[in-house]
Protein backbone atom coordinates (compact mmCIF):
# COMPACT_ATOMS: atom_id res chain seq x y z
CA UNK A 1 193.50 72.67 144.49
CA UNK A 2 190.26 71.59 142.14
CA UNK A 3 188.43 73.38 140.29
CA UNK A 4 184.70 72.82 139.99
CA UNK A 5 183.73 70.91 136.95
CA UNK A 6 181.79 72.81 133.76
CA UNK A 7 181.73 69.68 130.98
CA UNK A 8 177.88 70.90 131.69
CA UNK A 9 178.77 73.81 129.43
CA UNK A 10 180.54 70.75 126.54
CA UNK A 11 177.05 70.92 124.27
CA UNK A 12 177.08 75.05 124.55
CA UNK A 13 180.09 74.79 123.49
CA UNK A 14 180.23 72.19 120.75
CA UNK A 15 176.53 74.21 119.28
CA UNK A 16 179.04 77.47 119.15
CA UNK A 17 181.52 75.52 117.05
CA UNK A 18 179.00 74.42 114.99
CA UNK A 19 177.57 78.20 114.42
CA UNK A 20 180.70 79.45 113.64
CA UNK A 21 181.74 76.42 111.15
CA UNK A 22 178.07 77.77 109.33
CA UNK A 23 178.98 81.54 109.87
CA UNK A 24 182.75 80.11 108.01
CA UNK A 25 180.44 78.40 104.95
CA UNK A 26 178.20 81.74 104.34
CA UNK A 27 181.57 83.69 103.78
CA UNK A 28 183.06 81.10 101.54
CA UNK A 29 179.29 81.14 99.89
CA UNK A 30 179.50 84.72 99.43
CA UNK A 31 176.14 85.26 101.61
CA UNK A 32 174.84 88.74 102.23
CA UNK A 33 176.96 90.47 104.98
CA UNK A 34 174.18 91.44 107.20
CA UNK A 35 173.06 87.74 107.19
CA UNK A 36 176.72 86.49 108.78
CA UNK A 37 176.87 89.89 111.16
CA UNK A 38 173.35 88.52 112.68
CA UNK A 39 174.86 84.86 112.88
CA UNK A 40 178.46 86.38 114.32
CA UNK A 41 175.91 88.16 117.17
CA UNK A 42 174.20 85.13 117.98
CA UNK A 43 177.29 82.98 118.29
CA UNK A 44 179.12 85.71 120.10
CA UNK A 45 175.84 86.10 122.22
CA UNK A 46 175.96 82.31 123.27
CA UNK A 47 180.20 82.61 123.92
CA UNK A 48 178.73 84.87 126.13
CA UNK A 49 176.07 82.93 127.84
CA UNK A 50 178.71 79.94 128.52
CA UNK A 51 181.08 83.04 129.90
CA UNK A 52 178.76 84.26 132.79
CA UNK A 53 177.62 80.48 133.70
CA UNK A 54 181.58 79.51 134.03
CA UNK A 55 181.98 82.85 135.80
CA UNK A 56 179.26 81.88 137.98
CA UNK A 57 180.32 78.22 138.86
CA UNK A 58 183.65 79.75 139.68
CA UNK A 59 182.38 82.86 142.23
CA UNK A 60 179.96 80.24 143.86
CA UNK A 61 182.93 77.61 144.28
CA UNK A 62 185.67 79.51 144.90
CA UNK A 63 184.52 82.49 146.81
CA UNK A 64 180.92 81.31 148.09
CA UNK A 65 179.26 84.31 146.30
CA UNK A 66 175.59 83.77 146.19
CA UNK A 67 174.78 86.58 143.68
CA UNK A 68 171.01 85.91 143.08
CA UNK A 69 171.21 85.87 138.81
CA UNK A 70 172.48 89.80 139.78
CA UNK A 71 175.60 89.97 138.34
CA UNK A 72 178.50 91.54 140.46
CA UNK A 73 179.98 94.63 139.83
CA UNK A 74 183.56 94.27 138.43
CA UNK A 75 184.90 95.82 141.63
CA UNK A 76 183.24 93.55 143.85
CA UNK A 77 184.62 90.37 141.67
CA UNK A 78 188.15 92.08 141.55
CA UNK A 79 187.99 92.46 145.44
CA UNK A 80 188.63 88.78 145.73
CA UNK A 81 191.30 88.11 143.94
């Protein structure tokens, strides 16, 4: 069995390290706590973005799920598995 490729997603992913080494430095720099919450929400909001584009590679692969940027109802992504 493949799977479908997502190095695509490598320079998301490498930008998200790179966040949270930053988010890592304001702690140790004792920056102001709302300051690192909006950087944590940013970085989780990109983990995110990488999430649903993996997700998406996968339905359209996998299950031939043309989904139109609409994203499927949990049940409906459950059903085929």
């Amino acid at each position: 069995m493949t799977h479908p490729c997502h190095k695509d997603q490598l320079a998301s992913i490498n930008r998200i390290e790179g966040q949270i080494r930053g988010i890592s430095r304001m702690i140790d720099d004792g920056k102001y706590c709302i300051d690192i919450l909006d950087q944590l929400k940013a970085a989780k909001n990109s983990i995110k973005s990488v999430e649903a584009k993996i997700l998406k590679t996968h339905l359209k692969e996998k299950y031939n799920v043309n989904y139109n940027r609409q994203m499927l109802p949990k049940k409906e992504i459950m059903k085929y598995d």
